[in-house]
PDB file of N, CA and C in Angstrom:
ATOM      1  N   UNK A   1      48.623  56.133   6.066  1.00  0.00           N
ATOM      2  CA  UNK A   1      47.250  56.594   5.994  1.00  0.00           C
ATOM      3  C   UNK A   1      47.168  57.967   6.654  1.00  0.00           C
ATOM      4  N   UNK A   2      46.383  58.919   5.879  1.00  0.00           N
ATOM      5  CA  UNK A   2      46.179  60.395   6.337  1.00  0.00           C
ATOM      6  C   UNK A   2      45.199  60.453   7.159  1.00  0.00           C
ATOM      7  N   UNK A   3      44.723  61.164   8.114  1.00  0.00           N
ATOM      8  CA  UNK A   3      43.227  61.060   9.174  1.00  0.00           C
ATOM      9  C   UNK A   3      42.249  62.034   7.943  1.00  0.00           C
ATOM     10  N   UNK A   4      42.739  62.322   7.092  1.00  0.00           N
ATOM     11  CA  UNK A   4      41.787  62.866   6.165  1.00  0.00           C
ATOM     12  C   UNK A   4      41.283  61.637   4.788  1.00  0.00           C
ATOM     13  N   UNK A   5      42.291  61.139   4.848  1.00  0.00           N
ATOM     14  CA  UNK A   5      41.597  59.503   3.979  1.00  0.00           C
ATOM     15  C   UNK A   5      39.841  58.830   4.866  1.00  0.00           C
ATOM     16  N   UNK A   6      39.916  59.370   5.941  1.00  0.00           N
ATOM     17  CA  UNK A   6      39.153  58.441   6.636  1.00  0.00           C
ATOM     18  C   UNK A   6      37.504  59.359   6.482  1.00  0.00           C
ATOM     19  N   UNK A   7      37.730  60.682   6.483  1.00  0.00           N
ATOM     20  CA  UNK A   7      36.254  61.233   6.014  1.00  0.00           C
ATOM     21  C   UNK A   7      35.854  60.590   4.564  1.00  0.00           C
ATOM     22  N   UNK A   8      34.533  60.392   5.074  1.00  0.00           N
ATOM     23  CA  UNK A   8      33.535  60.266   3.977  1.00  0.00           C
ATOM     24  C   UNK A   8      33.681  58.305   4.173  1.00  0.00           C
ATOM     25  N   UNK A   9      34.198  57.681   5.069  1.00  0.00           N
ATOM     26  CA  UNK A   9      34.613  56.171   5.073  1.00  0.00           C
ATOM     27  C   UNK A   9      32.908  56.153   6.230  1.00  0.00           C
ATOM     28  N   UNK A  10      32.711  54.780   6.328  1.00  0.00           N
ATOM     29  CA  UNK A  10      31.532  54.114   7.061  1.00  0.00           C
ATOM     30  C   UNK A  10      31.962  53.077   7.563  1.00  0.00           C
ATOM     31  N   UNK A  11      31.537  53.271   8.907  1.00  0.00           N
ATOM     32  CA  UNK A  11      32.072  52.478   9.942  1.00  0.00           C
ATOM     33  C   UNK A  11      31.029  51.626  10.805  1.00  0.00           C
ATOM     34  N   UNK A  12      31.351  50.937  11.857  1.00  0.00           N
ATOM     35  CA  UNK A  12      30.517  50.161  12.437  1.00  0.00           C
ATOM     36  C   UNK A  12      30.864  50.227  13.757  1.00  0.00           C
ATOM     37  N   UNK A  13      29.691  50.589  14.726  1.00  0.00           N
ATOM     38  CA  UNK A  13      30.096  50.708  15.731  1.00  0.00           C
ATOM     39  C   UNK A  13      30.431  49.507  17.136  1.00  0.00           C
ATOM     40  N   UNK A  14      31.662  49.307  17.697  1.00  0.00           N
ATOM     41  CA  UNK A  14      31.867  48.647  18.617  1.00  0.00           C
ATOM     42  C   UNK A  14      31.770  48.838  19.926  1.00  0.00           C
ATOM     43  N   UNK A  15      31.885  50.151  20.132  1.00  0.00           N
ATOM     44  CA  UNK A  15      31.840  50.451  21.510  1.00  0.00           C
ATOM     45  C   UNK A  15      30.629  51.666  21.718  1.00  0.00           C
ATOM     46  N   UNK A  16      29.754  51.124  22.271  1.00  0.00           N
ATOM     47  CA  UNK A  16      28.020  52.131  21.813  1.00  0.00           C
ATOM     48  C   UNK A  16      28.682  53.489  22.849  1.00  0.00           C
ATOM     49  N   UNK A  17      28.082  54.767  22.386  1.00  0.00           N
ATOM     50  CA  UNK A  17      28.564  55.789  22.664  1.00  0.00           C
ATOM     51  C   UNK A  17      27.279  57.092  22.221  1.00  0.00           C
ATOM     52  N   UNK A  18      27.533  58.061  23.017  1.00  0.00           N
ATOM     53  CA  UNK A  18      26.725  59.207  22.748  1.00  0.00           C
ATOM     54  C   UNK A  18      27.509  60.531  22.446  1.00  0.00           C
ATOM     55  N   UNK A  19      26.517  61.267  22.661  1.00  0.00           N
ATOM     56  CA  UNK A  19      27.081  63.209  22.836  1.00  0.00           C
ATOM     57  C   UNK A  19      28.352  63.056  24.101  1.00  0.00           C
ATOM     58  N   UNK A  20      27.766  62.442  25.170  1.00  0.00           N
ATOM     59  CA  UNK A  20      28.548  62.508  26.197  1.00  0.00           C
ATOM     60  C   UNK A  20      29.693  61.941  26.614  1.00  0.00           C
ATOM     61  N   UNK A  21      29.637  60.505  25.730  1.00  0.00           N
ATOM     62  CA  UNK A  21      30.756  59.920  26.074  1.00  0.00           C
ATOM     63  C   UNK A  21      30.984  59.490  24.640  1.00  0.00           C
ATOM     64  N   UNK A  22      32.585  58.694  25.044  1.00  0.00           N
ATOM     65  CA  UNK A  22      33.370  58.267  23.673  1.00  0.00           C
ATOM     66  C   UNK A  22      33.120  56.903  23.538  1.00  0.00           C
ATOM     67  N   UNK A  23      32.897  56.669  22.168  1.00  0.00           N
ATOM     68  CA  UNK A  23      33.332  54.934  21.711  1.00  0.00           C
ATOM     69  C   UNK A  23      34.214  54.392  21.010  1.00  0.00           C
ATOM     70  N   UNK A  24      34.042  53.265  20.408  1.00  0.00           N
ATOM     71  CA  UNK A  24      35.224  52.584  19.389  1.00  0.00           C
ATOM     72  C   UNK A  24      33.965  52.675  18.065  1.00  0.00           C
ATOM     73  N   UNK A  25      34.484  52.790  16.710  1.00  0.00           N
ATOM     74  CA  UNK A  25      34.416  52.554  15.730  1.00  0.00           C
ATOM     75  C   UNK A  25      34.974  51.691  15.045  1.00  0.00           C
ATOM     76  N   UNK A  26      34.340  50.824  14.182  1.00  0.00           N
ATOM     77  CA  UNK A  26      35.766  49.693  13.160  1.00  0.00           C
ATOM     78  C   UNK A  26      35.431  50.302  11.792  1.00  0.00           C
ATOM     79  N   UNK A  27      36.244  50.550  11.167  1.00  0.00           N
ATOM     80  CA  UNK A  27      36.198  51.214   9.531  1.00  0.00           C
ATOM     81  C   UNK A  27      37.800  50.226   8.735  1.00  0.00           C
ATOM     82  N   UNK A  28      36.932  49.701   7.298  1.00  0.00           N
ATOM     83  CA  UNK A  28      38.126  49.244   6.461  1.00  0.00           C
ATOM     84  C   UNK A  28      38.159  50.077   6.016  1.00  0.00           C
ATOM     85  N   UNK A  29      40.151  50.065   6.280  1.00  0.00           N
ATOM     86  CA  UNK A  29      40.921  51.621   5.615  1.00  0.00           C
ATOM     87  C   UNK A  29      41.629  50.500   4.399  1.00  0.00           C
ATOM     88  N   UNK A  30      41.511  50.509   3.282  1.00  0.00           N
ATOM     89  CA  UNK A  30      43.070  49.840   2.442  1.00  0.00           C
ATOM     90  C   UNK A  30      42.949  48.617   3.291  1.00  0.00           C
ATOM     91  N   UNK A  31      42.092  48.116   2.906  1.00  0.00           N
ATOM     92  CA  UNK A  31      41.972  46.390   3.331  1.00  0.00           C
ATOM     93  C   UNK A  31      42.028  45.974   4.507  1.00  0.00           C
ATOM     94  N   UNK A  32      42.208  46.995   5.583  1.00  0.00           N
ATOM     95  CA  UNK A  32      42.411  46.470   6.597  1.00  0.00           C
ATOM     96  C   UNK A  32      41.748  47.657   7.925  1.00  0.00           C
ATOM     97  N   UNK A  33      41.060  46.174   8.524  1.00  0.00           N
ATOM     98  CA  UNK A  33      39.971  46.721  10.018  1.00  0.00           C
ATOM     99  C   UNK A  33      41.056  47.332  10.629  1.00  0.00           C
ATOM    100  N   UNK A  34      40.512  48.617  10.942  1.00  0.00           N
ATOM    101  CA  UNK A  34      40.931  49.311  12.269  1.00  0.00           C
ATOM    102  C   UNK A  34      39.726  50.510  13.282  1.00  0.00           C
ATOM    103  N   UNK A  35      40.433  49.969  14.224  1.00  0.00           N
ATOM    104  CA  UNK A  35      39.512  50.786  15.236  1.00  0.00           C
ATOM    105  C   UNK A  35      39.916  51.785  15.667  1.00  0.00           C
ATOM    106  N   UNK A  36      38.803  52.791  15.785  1.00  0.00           N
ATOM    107  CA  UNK A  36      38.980  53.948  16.243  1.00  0.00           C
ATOM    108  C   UNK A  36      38.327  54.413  17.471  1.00  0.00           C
ATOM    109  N   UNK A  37      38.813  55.763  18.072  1.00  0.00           N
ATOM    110  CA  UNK A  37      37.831  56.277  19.211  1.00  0.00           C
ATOM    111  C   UNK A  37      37.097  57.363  18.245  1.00  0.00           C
ATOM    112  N   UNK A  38      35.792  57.321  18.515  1.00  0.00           N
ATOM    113  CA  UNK A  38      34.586  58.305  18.312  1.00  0.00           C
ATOM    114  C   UNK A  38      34.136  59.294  18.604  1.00  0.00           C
ATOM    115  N   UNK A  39      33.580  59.964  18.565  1.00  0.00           N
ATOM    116  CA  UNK A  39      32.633  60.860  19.301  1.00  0.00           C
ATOM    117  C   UNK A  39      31.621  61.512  17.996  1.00  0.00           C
ATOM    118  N   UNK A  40      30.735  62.470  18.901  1.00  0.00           N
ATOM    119  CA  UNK A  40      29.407  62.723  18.146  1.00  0.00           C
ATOM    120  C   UNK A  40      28.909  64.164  18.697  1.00  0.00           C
ATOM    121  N   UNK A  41      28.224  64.895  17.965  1.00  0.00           N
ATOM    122  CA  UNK A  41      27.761  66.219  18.322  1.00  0.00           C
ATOM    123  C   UNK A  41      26.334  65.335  18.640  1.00  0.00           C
ATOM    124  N   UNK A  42      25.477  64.381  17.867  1.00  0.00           N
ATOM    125  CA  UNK A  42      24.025  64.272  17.386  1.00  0.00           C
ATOM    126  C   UNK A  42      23.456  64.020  18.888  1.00  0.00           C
ATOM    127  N   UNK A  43      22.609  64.253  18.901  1.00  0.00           N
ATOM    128  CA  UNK A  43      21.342  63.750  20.494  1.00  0.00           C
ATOM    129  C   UNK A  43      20.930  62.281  20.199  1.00  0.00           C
ATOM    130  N   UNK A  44      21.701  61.132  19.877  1.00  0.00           N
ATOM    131  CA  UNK A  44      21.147  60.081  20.146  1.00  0.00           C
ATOM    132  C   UNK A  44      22.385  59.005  20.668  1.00  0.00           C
ATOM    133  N   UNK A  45      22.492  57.597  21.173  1.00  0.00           N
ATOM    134  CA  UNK A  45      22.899  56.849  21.516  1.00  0.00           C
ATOM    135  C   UNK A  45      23.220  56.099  20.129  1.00  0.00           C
ATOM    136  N   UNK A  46      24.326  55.892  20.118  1.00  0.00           N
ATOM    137  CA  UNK A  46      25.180  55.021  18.820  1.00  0.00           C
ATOM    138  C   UNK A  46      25.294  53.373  19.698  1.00  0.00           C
ATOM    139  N   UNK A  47      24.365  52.169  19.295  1.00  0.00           N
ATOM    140  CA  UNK A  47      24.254  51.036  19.688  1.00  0.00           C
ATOM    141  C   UNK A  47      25.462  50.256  18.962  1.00  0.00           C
ATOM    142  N   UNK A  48      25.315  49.408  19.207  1.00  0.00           N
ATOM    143  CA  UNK A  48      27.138  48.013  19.135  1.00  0.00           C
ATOM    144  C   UNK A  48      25.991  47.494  17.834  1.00  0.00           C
ATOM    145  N   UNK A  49      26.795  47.861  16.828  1.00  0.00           N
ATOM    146  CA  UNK A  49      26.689  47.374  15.185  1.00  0.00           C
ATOM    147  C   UNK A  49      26.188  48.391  14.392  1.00  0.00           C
ATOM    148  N   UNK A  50      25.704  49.591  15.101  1.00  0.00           N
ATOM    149  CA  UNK A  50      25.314  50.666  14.313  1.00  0.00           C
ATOM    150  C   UNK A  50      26.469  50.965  13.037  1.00  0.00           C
ATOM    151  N   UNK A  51      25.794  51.646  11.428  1.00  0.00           N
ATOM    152  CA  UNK A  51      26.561  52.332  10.937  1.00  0.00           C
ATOM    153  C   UNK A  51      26.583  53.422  11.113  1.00  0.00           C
ATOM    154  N   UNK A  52      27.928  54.280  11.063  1.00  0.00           N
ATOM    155  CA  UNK A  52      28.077  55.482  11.234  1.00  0.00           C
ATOM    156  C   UNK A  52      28.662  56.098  10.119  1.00  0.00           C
ATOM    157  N   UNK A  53      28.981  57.637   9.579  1.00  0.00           N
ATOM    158  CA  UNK A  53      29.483  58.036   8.664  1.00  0.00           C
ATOM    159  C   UNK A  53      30.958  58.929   9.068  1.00  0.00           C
ATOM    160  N   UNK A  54      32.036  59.087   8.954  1.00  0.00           N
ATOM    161  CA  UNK A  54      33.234  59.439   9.489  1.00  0.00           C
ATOM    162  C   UNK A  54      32.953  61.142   8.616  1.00  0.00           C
ATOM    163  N   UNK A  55      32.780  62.096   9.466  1.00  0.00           N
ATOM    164  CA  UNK A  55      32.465  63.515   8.802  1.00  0.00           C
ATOM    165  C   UNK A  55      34.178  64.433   8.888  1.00  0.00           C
ATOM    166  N   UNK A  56      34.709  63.951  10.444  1.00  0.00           N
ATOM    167  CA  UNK A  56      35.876  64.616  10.380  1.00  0.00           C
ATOM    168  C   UNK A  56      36.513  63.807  11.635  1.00  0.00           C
ATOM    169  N   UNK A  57      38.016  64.247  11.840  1.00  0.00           N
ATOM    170  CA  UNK A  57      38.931  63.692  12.215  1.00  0.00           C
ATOM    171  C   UNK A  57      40.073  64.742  13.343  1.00  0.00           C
ATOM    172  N   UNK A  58      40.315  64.335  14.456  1.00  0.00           N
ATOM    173  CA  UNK A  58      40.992  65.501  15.271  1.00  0.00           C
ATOM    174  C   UNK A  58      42.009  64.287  16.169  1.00  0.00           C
ATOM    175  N   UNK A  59      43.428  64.881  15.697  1.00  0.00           N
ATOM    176  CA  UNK A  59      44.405  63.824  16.514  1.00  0.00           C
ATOM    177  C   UNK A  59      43.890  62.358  16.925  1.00  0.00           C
ATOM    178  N   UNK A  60      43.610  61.290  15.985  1.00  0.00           N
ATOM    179  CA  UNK A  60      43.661  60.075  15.861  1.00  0.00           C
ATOM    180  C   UNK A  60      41.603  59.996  16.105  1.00  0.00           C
ATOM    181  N   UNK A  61      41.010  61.081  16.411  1.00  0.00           N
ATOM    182  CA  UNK A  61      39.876  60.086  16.757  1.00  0.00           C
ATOM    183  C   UNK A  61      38.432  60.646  15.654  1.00  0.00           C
ATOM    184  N   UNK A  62      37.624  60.041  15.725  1.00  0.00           N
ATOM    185  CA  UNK A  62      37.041  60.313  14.741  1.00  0.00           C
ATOM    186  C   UNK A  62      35.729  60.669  14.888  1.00  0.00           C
ATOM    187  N   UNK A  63      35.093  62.034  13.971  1.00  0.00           N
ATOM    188  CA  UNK A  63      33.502  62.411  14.419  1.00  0.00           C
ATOM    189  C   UNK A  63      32.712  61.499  13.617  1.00  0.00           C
ATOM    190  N   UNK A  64      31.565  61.436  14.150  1.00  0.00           N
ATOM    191  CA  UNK A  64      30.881  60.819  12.953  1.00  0.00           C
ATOM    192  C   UNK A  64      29.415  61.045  13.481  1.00  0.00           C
ATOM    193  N   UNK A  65      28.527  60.806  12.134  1.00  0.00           N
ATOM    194  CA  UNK A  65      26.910  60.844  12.424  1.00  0.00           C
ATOM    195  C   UNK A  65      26.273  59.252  11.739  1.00  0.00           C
ATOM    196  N   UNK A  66      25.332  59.880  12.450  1.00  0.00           N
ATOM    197  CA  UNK A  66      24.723  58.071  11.885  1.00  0.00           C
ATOM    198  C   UNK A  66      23.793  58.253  10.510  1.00  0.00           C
ATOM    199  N   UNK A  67      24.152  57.290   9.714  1.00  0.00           N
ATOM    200  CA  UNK A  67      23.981  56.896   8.357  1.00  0.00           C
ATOM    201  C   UNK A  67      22.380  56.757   8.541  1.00  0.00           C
ATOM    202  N   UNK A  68      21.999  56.624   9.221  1.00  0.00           N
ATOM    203  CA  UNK A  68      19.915  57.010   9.017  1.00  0.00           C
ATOM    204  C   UNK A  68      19.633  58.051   9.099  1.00  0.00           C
ATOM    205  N   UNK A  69      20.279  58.973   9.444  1.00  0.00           N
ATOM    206  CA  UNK A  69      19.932  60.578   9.205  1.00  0.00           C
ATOM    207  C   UNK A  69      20.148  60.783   7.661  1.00  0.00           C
ATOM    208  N   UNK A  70      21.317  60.180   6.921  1.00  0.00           N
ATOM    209  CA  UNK A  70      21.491  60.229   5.563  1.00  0.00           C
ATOM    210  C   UNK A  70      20.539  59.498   4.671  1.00  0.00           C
ATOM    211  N   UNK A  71      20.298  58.156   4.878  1.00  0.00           N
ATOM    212  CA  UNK A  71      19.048  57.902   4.233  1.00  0.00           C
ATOM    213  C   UNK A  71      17.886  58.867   4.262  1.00  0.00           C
ATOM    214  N   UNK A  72      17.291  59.222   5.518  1.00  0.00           N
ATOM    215  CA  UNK A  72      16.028  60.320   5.214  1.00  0.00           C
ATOM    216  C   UNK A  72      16.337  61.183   4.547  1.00  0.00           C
ATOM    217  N   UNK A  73      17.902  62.180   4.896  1.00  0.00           N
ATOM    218  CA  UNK A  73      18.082  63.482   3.343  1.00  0.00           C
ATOM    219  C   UNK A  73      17.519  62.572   2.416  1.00  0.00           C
ATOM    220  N   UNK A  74      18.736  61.691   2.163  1.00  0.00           N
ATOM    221  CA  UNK A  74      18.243  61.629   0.393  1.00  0.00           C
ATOM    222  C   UNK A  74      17.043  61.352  -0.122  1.00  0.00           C
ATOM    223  N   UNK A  75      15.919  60.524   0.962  1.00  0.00           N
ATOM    224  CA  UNK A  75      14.870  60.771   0.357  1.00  0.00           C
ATOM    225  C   UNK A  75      14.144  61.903   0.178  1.00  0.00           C
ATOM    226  N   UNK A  76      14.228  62.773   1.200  1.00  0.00           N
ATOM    227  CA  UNK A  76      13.982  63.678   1.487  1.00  0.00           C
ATOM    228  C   UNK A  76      14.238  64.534   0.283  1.00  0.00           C
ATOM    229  N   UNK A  77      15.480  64.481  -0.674  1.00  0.00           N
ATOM    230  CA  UNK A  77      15.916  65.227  -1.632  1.00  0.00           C
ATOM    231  C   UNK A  77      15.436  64.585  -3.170  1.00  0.00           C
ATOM    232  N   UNK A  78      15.255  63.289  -2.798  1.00  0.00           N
ATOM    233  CA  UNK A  78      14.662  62.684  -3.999  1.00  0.00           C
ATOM    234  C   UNK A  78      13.153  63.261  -4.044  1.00  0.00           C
ATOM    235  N   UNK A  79      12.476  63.046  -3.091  1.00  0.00           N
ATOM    236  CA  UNK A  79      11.550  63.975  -3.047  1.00  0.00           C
ATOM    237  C   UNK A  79      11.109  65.085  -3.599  1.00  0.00           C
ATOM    238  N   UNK A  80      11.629  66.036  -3.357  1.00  0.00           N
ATOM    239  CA  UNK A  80      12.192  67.446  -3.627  1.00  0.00           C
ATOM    240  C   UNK A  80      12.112  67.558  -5.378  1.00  0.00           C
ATOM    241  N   UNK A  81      13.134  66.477  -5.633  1.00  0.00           N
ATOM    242  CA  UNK A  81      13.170  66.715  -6.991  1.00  0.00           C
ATOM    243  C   UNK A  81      12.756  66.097  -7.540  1.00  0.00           C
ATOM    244  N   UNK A  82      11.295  65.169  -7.240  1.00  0.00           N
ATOM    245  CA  UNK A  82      10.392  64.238  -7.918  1.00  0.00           C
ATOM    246  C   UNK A  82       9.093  65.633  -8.147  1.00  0.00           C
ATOM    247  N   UNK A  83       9.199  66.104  -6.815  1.00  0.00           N
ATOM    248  CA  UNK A  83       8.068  67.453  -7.075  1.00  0.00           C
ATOM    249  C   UNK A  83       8.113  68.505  -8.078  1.00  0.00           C
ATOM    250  N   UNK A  84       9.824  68.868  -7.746  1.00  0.00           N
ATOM    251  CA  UNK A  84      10.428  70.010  -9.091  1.00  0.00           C
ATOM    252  C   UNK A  84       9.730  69.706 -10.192  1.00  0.00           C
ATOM    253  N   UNK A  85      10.062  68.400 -10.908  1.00  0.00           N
ATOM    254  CA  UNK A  85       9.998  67.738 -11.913  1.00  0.00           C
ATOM    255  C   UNK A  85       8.179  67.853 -12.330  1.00  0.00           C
ATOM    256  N   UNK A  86       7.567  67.482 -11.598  1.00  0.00           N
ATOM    257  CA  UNK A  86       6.239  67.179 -11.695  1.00  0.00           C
ATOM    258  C   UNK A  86       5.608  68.820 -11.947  1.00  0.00           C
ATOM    259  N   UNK A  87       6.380  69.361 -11.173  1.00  0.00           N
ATOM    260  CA  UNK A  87       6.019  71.292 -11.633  1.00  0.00           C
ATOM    261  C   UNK A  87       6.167  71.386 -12.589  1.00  0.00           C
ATOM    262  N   UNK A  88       7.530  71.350 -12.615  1.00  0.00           N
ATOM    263  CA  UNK A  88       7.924  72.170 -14.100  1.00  0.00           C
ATOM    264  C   UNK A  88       7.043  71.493 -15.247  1.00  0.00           C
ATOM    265  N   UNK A  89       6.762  70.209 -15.259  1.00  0.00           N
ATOM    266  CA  UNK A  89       6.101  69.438 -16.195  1.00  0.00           C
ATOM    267  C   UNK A  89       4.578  70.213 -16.816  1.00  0.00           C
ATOM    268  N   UNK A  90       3.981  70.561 -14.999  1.00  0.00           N
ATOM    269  CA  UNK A  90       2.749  70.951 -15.201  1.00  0.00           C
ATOM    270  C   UNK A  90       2.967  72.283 -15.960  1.00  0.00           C
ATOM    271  N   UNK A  91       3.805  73.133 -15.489  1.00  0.00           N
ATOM    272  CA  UNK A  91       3.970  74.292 -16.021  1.00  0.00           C
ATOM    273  C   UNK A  91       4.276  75.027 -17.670  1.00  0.00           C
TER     274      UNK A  91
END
Protein backbone atom coordinates (compact mmCIF):
# COMPACT_ATOMS: atom_id res chain seq x y z
CA UNK A 1 0.00 0.00 0.00
CA UNK A 2 1.22 3.60 -1.14
CA UNK A 3 0.46 6.59 1.63
CA UNK A 4 -0.98 8.12 -1.52
CA UNK A 5 -3.70 5.20 -1.95
CA UNK A 6 -5.00 6.53 1.32
CA UNK A 7 -6.08 10.27 0.11
CA UNK A 8 -9.47 10.74 -0.74
CA UNK A 9 -10.24 7.26 1.80
CA UNK A 10 -12.79 8.08 5.03
CA UNK A 11 -12.01 7.20 8.18
CA UNK A 12 -13.32 7.01 11.68
CA UNK A 13 -12.01 8.46 14.42
CA UNK A 14 -10.49 6.50 17.51
CA UNK A 15 -8.43 8.55 19.28
CA UNK A 16 -10.38 12.24 19.55
CA UNK A 17 -7.80 14.86 18.61
CA UNK A 18 -7.46 18.58 17.55
CA UNK A 19 -5.17 21.38 15.82
CA UNK A 20 -3.01 20.74 18.80
CA UNK A 21 -2.66 17.41 19.39
CA UNK A 22 -2.48 13.99 17.50
CA UNK A 23 -4.97 11.05 17.22
CA UNK A 24 -5.66 7.57 15.84
CA UNK A 25 -7.80 7.18 12.79
CA UNK A 26 -9.25 3.59 11.51
CA UNK A 27 -9.66 3.61 7.57
CA UNK A 28 -10.43 0.22 5.36
CA UNK A 29 -7.46 0.08 3.04
CA UNK A 30 -8.02 -3.33 0.61
CA UNK A 31 -10.20 -5.04 3.10
CA UNK A 32 -8.48 -4.48 5.86
CA UNK A 33 -8.81 -1.97 9.23
CA UNK A 34 -5.86 -0.09 9.90
CA UNK A 35 -4.99 2.59 12.14
CA UNK A 36 -3.41 5.53 11.76
CA UNK A 37 -1.90 8.69 13.58
CA UNK A 38 -3.74 12.00 12.53
CA UNK A 39 -3.55 15.36 12.66
CA UNK A 40 -5.56 18.48 11.46
CA UNK A 41 -5.01 22.16 10.41
CA UNK A 42 -9.21 22.78 11.15
CA UNK A 43 -10.24 24.78 14.63
CA UNK A 44 -12.36 22.06 15.95
CA UNK A 45 -12.07 18.87 18.23
CA UNK A 46 -12.34 15.46 16.21
CA UNK A 47 -14.68 13.24 18.88
CA UNK A 48 -14.21 9.06 19.15
CA UNK A 49 -16.49 7.93 16.04
CA UNK A 50 -16.27 11.04 14.11
CA UNK A 51 -15.88 10.73 10.17
CA UNK A 52 -13.03 12.23 8.78
CA UNK A 53 -11.74 12.67 5.13
CA UNK A 54 -7.84 11.61 4.53
CA UNK A 55 -6.69 14.98 2.30
CA UNK A 56 -2.88 14.07 2.56
CA UNK A 57 -0.26 11.93 3.99
CA UNK A 58 3.48 12.74 5.50
CA UNK A 59 5.76 9.67 6.66
CA UNK A 60 3.06 7.16 7.86
CA UNK A 61 0.54 9.71 9.37
CA UNK A 62 -2.34 11.15 8.04
CA UNK A 63 -4.13 14.84 7.53
CA UNK A 64 -7.53 14.91 7.43
CA UNK A 65 -10.76 17.25 7.72
CA UNK A 66 -14.03 16.39 8.87
CA UNK A 67 -16.64 15.14 6.42
CA UNK A 68 -19.41 17.89 7.73
CA UNK A 69 -17.55 20.60 6.34
CA UNK A 70 -18.03 18.52 2.99
CA UNK A 71 -21.60 17.96 3.30
CA UNK A 72 -22.30 21.87 3.69
CA UNK A 73 -19.93 22.54 0.28
CA UNK A 74 -21.95 20.35 -1.55
CA UNK A 75 -24.96 21.78 -0.56
CA UNK A 76 -23.73 24.78 -0.66
CA UNK A 77 -22.77 24.01 -4.44
CA UNK A 78 -25.96 22.32 -5.18
CA UNK A 79 -27.30 25.43 -4.31
CA UNK A 80 -25.33 27.50 -6.45
CA UNK A 81 -26.33 25.56 -9.28
CA UNK A 82 -30.07 25.19 -8.49
CA UNK A 83 -29.89 29.24 -8.70
CA UNK A 84 -27.65 29.23 -12.03
CA UNK A 85 -30.27 27.12 -13.45
CA UNK A 86 -33.33 29.07 -12.29
CA UNK A 87 -31.42 32.31 -13.98
CA UNK A 88 -30.55 31.21 -16.90
CA UNK A 89 -34.16 29.79 -17.21
CA UNK A 90 -35.56 33.23 -16.34
CA UNK A 91 -33.30 34.79 -18.75
Amino acid sequence: MRASDLVGLTGTVELPFDATSRGKVRLLVKGTMVNFTAYTDEAKEFGLGEQVLVVSTEQNRLWVVSTDNLDQSSEVSRENRSQRLKEERES
